[in-house]
Structures are given as C-alpha cells and as structure tokens.
PDB file of N, CA and C in Angstrom:
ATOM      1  N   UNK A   1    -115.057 -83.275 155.685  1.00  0.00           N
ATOM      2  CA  UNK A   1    -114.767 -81.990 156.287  1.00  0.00           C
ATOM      3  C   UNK A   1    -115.854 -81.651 157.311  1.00  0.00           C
ATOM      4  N   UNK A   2    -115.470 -80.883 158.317  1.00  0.00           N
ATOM      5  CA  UNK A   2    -116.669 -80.464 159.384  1.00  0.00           C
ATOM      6  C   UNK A   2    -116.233 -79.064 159.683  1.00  0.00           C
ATOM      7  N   UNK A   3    -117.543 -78.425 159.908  1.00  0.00           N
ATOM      8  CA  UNK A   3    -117.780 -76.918 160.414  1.00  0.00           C
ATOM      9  C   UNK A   3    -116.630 -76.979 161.356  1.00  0.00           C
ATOM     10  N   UNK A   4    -116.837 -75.335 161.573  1.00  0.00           N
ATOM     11  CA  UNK A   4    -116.347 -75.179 163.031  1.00  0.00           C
ATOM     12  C   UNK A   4    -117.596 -75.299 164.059  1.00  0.00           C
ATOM     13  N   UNK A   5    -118.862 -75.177 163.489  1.00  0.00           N
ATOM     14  CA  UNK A   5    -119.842 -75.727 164.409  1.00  0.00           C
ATOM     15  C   UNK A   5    -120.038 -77.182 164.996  1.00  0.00           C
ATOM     16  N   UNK A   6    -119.251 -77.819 164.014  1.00  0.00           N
ATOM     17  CA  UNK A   6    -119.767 -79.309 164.311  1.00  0.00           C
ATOM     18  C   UNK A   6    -118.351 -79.429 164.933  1.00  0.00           C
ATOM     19  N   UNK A   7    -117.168 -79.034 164.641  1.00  0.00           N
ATOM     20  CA  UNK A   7    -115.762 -79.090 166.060  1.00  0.00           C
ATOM     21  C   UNK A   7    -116.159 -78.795 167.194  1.00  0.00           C
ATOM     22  N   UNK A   8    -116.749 -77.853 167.160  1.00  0.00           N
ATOM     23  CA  UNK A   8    -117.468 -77.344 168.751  1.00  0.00           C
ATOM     24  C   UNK A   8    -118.090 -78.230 168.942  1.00  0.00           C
ATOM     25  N   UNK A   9    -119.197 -78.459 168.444  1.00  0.00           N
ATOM     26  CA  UNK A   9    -119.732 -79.704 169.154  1.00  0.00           C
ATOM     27  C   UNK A   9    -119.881 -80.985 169.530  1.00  0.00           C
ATOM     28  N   UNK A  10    -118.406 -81.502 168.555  1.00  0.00           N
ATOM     29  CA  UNK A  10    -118.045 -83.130 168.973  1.00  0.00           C
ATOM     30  C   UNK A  10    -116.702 -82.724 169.943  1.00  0.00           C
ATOM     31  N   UNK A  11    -116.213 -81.589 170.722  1.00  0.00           N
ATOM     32  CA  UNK A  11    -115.470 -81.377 171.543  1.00  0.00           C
ATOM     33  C   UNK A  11    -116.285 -81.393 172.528  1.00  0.00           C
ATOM     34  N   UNK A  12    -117.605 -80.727 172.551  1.00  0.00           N
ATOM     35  CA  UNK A  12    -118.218 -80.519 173.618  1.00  0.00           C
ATOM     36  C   UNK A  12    -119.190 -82.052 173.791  1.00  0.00           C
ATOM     37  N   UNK A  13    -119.242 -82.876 173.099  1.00  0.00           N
ATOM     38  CA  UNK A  13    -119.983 -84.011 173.152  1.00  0.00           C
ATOM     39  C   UNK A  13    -118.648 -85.057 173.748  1.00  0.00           C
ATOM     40  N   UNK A  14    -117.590 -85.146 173.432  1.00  0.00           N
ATOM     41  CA  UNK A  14    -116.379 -85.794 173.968  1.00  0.00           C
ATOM     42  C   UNK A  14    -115.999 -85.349 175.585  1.00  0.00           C
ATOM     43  N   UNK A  15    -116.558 -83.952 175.872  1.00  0.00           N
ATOM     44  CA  UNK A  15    -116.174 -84.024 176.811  1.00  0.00           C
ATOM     45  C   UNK A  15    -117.263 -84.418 177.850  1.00  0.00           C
ATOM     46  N   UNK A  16    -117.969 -84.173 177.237  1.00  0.00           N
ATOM     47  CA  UNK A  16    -119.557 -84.970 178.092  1.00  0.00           C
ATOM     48  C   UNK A  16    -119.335 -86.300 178.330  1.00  0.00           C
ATOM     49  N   UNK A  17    -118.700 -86.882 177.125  1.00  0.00           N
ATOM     50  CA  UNK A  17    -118.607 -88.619 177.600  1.00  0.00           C
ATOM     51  C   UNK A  17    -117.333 -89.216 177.885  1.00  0.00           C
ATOM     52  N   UNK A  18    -116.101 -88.206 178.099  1.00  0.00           N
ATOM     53  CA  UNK A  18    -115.151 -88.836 178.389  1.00  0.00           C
ATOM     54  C   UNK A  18    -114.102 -87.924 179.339  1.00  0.00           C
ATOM     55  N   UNK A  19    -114.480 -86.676 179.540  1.00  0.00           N
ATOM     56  CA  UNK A  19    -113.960 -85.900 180.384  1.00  0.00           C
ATOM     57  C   UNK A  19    -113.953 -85.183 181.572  1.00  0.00           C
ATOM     58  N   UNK A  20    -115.327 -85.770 182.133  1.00  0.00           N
ATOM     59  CA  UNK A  20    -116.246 -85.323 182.989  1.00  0.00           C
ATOM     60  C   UNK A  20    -116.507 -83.741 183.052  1.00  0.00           C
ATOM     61  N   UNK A  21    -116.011 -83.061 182.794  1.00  0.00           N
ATOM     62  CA  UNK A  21    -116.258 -81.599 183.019  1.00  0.00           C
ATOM     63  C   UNK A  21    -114.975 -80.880 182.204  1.00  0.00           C
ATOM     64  N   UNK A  22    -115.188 -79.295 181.691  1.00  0.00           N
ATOM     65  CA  UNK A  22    -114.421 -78.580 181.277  1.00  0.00           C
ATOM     66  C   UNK A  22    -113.275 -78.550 182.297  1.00  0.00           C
ATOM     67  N   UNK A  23    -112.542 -78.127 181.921  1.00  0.00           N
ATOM     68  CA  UNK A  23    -111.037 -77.508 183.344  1.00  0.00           C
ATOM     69  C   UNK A  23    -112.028 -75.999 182.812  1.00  0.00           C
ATOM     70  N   UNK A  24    -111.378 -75.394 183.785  1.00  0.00           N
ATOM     71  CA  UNK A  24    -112.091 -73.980 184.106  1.00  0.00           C
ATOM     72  C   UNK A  24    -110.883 -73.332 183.283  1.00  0.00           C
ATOM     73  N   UNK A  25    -111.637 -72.431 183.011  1.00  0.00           N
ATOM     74  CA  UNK A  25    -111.389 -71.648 181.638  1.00  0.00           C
ATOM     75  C   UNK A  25    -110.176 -71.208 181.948  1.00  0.00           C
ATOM     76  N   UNK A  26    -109.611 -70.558 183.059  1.00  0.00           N
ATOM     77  CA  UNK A  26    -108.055 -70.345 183.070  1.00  0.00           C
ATOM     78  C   UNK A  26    -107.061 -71.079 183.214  1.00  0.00           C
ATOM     79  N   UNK A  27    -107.822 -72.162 183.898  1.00  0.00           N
ATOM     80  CA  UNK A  27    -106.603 -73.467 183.104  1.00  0.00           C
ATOM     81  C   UNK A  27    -106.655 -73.867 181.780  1.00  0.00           C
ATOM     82  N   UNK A  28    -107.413 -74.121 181.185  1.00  0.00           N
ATOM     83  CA  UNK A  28    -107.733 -74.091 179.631  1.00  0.00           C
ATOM     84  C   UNK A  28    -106.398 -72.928 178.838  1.00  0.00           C
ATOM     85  N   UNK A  29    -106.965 -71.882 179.499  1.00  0.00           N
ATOM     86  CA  UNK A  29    -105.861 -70.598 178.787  1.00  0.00           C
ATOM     87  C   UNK A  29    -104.179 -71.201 179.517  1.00  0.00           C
ATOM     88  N   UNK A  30    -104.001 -71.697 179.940  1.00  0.00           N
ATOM     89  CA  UNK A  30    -102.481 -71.877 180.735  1.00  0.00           C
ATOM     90  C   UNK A  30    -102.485 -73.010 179.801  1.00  0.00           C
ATOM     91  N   UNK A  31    -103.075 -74.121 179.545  1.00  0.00           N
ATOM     92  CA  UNK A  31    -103.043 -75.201 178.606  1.00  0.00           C
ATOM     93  C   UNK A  31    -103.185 -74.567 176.749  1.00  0.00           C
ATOM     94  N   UNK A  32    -103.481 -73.563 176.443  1.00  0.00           N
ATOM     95  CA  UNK A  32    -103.536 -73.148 175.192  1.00  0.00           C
ATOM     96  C   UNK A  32    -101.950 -72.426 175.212  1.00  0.00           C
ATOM     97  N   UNK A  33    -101.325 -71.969 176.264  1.00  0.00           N
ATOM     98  CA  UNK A  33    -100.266 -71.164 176.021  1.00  0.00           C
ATOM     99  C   UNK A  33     -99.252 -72.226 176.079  1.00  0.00           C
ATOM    100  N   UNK A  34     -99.205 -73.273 176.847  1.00  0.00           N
ATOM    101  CA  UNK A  34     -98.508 -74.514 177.062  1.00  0.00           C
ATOM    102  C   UNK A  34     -98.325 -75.087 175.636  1.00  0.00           C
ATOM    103  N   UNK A  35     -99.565 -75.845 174.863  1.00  0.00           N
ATOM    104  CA  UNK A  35     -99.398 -75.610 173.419  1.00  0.00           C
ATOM    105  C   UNK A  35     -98.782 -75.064 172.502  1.00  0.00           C
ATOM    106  N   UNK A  36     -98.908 -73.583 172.684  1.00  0.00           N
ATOM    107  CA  UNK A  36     -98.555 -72.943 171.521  1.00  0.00           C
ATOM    108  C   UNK A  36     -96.819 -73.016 171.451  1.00  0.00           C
ATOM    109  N   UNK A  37     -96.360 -72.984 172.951  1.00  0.00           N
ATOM    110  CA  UNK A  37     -95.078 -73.293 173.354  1.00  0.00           C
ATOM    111  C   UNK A  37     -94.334 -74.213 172.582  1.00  0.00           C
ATOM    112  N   UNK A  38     -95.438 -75.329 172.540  1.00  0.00           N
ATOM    113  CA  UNK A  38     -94.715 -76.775 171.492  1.00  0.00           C
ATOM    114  C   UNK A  38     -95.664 -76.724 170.529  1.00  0.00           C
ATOM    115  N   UNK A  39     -95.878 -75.807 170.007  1.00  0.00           N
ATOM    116  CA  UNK A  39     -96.051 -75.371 168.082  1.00  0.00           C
ATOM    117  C   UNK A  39     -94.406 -74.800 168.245  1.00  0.00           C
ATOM    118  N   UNK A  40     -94.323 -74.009 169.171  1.00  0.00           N
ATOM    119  CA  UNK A  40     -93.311 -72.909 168.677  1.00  0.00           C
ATOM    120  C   UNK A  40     -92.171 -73.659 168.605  1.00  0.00           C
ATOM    121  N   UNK A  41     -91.808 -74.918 169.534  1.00  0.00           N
ATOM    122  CA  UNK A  41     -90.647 -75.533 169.511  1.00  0.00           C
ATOM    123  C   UNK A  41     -90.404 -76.252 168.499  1.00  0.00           C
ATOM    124  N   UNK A  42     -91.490 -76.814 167.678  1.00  0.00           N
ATOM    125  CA  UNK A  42     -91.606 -77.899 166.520  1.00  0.00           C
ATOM    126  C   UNK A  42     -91.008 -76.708 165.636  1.00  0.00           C
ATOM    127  N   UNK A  43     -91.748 -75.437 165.653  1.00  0.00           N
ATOM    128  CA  UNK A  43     -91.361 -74.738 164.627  1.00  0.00           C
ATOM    129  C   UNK A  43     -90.216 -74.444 164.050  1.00  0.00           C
ATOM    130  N   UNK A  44     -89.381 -73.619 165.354  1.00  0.00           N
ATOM    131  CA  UNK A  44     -87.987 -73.602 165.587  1.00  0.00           C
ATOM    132  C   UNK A  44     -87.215 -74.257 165.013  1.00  0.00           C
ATOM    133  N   UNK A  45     -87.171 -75.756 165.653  1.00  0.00           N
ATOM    134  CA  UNK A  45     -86.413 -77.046 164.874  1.00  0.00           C
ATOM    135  C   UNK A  45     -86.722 -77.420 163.615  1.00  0.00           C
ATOM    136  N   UNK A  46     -88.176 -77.272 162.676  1.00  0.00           N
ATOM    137  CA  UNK A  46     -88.350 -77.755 161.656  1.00  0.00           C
ATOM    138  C   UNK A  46     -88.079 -76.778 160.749  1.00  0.00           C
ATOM    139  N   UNK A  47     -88.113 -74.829 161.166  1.00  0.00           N
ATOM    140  CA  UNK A  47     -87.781 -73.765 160.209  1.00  0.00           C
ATOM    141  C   UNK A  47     -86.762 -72.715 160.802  1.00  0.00           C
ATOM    142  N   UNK A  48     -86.601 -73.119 161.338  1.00  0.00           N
ATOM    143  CA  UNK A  48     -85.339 -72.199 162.540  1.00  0.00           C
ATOM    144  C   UNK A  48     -84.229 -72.519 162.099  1.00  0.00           C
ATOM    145  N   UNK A  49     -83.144 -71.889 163.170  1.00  0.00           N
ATOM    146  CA  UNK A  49     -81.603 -72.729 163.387  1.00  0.00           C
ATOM    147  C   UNK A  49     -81.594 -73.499 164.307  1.00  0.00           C
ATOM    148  N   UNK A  50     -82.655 -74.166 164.636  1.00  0.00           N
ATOM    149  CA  UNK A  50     -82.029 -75.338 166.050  1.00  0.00           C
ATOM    150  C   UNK A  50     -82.505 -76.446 164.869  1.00  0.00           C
ATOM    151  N   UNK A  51     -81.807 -77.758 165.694  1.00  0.00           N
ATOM    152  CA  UNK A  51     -82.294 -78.681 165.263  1.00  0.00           C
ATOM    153  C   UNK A  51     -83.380 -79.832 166.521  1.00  0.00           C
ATOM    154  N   UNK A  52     -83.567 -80.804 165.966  1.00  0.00           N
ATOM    155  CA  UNK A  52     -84.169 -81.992 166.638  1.00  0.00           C
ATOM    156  C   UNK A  52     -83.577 -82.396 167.637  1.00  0.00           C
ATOM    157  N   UNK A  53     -83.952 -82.822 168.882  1.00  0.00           N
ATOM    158  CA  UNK A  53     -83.198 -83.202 169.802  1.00  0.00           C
ATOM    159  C   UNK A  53     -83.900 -84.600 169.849  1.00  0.00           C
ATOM    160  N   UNK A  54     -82.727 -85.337 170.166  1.00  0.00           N
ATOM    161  CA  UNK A  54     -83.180 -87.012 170.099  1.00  0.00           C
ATOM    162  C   UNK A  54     -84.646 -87.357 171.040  1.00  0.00           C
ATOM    163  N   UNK A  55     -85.380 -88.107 170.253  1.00  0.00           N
ATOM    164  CA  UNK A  55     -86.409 -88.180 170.675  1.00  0.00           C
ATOM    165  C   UNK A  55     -87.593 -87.333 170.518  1.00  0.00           C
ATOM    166  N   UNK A  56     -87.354 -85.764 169.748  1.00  0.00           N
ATOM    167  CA  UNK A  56     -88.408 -85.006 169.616  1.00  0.00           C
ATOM    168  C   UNK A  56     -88.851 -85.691 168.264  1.00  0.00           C
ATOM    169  N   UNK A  57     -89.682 -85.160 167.461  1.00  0.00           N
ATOM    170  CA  UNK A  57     -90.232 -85.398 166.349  1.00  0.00           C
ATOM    171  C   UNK A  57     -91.046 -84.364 165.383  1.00  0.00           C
ATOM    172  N   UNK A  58     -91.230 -84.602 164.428  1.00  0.00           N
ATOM    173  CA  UNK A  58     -91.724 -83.246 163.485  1.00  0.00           C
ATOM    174  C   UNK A  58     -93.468 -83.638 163.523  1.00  0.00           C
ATOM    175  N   UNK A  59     -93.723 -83.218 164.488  1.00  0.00           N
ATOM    176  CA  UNK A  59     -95.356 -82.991 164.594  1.00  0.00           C
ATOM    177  C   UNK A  59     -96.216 -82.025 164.840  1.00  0.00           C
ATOM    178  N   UNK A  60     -95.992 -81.030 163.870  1.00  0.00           N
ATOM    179  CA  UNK A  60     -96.707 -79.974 163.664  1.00  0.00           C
ATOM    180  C   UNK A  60     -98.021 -80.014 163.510  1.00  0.00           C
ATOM    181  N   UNK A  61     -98.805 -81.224 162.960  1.00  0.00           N
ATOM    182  CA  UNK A  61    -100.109 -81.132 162.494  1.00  0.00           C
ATOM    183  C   UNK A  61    -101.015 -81.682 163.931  1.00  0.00           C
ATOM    184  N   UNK A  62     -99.960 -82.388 164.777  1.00  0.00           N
ATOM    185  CA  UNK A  62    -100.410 -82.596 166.453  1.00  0.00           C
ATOM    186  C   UNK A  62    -100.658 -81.339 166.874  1.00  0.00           C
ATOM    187  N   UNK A  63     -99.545 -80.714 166.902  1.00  0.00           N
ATOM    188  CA  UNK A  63     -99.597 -79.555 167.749  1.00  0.00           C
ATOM    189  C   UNK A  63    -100.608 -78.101 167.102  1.00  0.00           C
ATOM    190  N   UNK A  64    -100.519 -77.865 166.270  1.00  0.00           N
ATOM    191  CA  UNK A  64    -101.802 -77.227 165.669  1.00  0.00           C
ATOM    192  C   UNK A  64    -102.930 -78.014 166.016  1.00  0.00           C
ATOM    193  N   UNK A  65    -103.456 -79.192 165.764  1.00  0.00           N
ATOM    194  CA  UNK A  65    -104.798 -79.663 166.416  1.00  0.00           C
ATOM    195  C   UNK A  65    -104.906 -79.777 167.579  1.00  0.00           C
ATOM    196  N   UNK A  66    -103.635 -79.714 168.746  1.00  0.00           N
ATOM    197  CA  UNK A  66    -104.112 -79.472 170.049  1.00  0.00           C
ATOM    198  C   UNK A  66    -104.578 -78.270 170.384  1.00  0.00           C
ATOM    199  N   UNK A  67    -103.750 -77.363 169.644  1.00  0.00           N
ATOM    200  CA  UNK A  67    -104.044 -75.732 170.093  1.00  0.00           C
ATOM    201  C   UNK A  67    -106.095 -75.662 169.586  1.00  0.00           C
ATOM    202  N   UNK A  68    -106.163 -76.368 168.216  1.00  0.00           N
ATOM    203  CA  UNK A  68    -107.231 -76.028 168.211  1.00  0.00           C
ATOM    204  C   UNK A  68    -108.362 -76.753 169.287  1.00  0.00           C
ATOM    205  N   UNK A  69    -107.973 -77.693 169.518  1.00  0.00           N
ATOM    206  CA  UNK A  69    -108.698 -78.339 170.508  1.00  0.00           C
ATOM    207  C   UNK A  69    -109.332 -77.406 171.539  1.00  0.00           C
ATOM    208  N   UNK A  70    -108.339 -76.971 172.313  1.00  0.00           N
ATOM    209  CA  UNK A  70    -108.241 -75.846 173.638  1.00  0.00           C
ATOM    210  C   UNK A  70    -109.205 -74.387 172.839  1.00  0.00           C
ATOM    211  N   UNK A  71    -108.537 -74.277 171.992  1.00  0.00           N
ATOM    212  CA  UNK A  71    -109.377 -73.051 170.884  1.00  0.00           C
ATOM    213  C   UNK A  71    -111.079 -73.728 171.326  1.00  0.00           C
ATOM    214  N   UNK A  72    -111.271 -74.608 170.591  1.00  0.00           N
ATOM    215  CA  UNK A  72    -112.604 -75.001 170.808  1.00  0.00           C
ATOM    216  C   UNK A  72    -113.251 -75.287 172.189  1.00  0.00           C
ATOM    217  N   UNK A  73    -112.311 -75.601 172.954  1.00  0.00           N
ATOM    218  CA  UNK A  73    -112.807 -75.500 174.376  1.00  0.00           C
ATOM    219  C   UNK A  73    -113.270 -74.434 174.846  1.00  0.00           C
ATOM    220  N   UNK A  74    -112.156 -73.397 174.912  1.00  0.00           N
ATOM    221  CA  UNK A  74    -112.772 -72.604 175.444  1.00  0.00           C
ATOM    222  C   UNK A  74    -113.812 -71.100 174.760  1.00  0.00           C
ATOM    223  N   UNK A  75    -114.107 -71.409 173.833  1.00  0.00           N
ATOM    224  CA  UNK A  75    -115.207 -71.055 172.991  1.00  0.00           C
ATOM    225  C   UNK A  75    -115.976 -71.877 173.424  1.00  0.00           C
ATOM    226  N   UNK A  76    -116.032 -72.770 173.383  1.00  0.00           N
ATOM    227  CA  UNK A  76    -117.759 -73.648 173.713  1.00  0.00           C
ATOM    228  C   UNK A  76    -117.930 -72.959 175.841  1.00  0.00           C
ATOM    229  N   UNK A  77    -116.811 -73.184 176.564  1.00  0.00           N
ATOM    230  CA  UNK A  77    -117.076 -72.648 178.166  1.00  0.00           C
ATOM    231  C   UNK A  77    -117.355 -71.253 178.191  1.00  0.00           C
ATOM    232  N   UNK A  78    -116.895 -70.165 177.055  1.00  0.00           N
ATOM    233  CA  UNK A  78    -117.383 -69.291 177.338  1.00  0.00           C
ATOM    234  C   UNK A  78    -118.758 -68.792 176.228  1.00  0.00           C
ATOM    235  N   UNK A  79    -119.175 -69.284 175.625  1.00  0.00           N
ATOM    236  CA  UNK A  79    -120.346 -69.037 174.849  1.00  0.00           C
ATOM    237  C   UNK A  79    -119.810 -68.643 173.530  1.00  0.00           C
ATOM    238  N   UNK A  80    -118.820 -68.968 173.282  1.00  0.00           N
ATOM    239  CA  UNK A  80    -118.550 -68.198 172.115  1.00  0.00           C
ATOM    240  C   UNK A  80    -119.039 -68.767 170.509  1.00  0.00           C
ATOM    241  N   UNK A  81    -119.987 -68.504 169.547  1.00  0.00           N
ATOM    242  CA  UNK A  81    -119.954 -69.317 168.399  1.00  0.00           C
ATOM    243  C   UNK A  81    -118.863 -69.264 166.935  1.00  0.00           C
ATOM    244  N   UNK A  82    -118.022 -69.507 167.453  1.00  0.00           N
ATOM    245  CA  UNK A  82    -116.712 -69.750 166.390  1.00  0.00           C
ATOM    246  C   UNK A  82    -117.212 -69.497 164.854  1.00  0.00           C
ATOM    247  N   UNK A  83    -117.977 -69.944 164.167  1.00  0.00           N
ATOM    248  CA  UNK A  83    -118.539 -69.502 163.252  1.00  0.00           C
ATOM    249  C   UNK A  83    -118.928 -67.964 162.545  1.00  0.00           C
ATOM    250  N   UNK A  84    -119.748 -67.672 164.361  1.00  0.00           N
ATOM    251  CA  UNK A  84    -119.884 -65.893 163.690  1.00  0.00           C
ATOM    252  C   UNK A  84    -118.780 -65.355 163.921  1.00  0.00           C
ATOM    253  N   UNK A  85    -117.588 -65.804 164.869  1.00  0.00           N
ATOM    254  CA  UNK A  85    -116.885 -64.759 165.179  1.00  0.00           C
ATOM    255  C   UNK A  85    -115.682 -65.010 163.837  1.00  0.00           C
ATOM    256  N   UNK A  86    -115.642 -66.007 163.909  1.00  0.00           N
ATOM    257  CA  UNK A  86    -114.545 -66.055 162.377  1.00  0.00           C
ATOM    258  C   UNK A  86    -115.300 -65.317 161.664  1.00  0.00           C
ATOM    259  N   UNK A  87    -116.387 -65.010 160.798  1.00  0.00           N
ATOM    260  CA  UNK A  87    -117.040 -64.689 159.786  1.00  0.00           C
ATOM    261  C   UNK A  87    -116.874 -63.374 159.942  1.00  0.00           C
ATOM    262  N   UNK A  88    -117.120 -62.407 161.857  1.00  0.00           N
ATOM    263  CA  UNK A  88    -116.952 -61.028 161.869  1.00  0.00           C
ATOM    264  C   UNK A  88    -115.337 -60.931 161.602  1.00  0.00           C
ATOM    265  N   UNK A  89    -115.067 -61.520 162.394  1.00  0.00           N
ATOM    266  CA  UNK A  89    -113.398 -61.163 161.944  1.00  0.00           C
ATOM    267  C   UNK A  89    -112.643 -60.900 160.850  1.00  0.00           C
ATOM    268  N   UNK A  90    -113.029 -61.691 159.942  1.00  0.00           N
ATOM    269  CA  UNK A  90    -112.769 -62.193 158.142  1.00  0.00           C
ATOM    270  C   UNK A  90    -113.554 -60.842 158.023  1.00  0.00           C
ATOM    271  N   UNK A  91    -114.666 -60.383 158.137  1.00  0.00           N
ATOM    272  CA  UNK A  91    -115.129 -58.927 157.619  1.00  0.00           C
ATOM    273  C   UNK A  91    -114.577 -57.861 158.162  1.00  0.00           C
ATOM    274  N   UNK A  92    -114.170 -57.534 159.051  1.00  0.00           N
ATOM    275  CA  UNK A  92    -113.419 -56.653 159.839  1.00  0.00           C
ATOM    276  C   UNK A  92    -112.185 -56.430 159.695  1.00  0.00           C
ATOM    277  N   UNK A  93    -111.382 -57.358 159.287  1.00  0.00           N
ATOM    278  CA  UNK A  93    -109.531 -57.515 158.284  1.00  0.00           C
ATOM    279  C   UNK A  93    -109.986 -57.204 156.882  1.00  0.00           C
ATOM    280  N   UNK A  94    -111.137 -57.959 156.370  1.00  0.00           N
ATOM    281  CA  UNK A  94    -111.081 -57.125 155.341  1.00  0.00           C
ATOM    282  C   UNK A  94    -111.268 -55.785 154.799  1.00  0.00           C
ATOM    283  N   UNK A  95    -111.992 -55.168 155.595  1.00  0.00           N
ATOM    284  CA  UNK A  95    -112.606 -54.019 155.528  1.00  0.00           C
ATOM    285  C   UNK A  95    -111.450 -53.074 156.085  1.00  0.00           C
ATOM    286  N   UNK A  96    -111.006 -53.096 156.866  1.00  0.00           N
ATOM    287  CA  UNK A  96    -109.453 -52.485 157.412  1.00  0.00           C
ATOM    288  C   UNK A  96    -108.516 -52.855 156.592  1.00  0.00           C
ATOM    289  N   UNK A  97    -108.149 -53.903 155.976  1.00  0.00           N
ATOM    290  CA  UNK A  97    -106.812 -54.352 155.386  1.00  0.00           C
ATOM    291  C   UNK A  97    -106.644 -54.294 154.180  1.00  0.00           C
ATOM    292  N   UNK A  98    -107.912 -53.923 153.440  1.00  0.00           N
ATOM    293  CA  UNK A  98    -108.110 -54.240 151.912  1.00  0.00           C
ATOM    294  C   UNK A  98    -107.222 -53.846 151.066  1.00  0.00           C
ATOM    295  N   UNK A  99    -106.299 -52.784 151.184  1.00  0.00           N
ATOM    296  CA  UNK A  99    -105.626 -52.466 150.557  1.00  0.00           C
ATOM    297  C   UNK A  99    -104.074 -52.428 151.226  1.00  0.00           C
ATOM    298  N   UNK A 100    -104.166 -52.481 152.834  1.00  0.00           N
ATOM    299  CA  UNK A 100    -103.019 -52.545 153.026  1.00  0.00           C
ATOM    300  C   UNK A 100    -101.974 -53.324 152.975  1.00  0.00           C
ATOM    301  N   UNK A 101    -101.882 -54.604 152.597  1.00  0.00           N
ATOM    302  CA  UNK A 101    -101.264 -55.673 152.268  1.00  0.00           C
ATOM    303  C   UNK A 101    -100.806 -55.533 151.059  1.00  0.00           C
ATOM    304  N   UNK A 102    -101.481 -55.310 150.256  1.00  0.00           N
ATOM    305  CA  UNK A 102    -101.538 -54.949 148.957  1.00  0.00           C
ATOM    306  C   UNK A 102    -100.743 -54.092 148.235  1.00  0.00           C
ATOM    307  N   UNK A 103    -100.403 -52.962 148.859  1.00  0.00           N
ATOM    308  CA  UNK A 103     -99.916 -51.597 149.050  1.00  0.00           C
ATOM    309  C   UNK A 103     -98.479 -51.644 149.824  1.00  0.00           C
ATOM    310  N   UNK A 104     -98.268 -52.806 150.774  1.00  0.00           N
ATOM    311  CA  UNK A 104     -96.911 -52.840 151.459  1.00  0.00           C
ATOM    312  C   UNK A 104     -95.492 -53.529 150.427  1.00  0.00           C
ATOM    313  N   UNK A 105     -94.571 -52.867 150.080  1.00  0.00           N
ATOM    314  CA  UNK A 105     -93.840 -52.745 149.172  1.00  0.00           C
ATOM    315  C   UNK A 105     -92.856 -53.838 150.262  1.00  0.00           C
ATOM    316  N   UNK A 106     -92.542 -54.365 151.593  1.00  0.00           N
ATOM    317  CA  UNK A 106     -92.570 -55.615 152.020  1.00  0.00           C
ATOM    318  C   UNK A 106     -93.267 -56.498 151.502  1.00  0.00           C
ATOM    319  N   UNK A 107     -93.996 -56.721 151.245  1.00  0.00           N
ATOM    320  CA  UNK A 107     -94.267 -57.934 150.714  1.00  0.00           C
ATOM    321  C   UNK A 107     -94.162 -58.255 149.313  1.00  0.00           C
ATOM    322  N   UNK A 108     -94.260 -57.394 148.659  1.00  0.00           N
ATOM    323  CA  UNK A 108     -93.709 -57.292 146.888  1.00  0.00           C
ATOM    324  C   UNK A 108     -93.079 -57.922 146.579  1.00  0.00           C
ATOM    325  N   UNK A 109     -91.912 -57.627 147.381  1.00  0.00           N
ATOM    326  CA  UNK A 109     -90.220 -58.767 146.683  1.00  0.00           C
ATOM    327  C   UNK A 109     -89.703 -60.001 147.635  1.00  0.00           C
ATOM    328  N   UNK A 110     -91.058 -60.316 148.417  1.00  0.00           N
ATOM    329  CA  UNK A 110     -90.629 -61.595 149.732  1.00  0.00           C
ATOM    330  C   UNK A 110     -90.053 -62.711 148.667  1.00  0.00           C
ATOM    331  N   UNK A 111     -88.972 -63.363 148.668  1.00  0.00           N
ATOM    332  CA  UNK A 111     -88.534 -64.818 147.872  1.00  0.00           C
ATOM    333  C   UNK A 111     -88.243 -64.280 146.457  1.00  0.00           C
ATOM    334  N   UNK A 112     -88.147 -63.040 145.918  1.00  0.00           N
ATOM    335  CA  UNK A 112     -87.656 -62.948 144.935  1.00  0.00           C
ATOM    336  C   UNK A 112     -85.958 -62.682 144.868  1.00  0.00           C
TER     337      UNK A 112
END
C-alpha cells in the first residue's frame, strides 16, 4: 500500500523521467473531466440501463486510477498536499455531517 504522499510523488517522479513536463493545469482539468466522462460511461453500462457496446469493456478500476492520476497531477502543479487536505476534509464532513446521515430517514430503508 502507498500514501497519498508517496502517489504524489512517484507521479511527480514519472513525470520527471518520462513526461517531460506537467500539461498546464487547465489542460490537466479538461483531461480530469474527459475521464470522469469514461468512469461515467463504464458506469452507465455496468449499473445503468445501457448496455456494452462491442468493443467497450468493464474497466472501472482503469478509469478510477486515471481520474486519480490527473487528481494527483494536479495537486502536485498546484501545491497542493493531498494528505492534509483529505485529513481537513474528513474533519470538516465530520464535524458538519455527524449526525446528518444518521438522522436522514432516506437512508434507513435503502435495499430493504
């Protein structure tokens, strides 16, 4: 298993030796939305009503590790340390949410 510190930094060490330079951060973001596009299409077909179209394939665990890829990109181009900010975040949902999830009478009877 590896941090999200050590993802950041064998993304940012890969791209040192095999990518010559970041794409600039708003292509990065046009390439993270491009992604999420084909999470969403895998999704569709694998939990939706569409199905497979010849030649696609059920690769969800691709397409989640590309998104994170780009995730880690552009956190490392803009300074960001993934670590603290997950950690504030995770404290900040909890501290706001603690009870509201909990408390939503939606979610009570989901699959029953």
């Amino acid at each position: 298993m590896m941090t999200l510190e050590e993802a950041q930094n064998q993304v940012d060490n890969w791209i040192k030796e095999y990518g010559v330079r970041y794409f600039s951060e708003l292509t990065n973001m046009a390439i993270l939305t491009e992604e999420v596009g084909e999470l969403a299409r895998v999704m569709s077909r694998k939990y939706g009503d569409q199905s497979f179209k010849e030649g696609e394939k059920d690769n969800i665990e691709e397409e989640i590790a590309d998104i994170l890829w780009v995730l880690l990109c552009i956190a490392n181009q803009t300074g960001v340390n993934l670590t603290e900010a997950f950690a504030h975040s995770l404290e900040k949902k909890t501290k706001r949410d603690n009870t509201r999830h909990i408390n939503n009478p939606k979610l009570k009877n989901h699959g029953e």
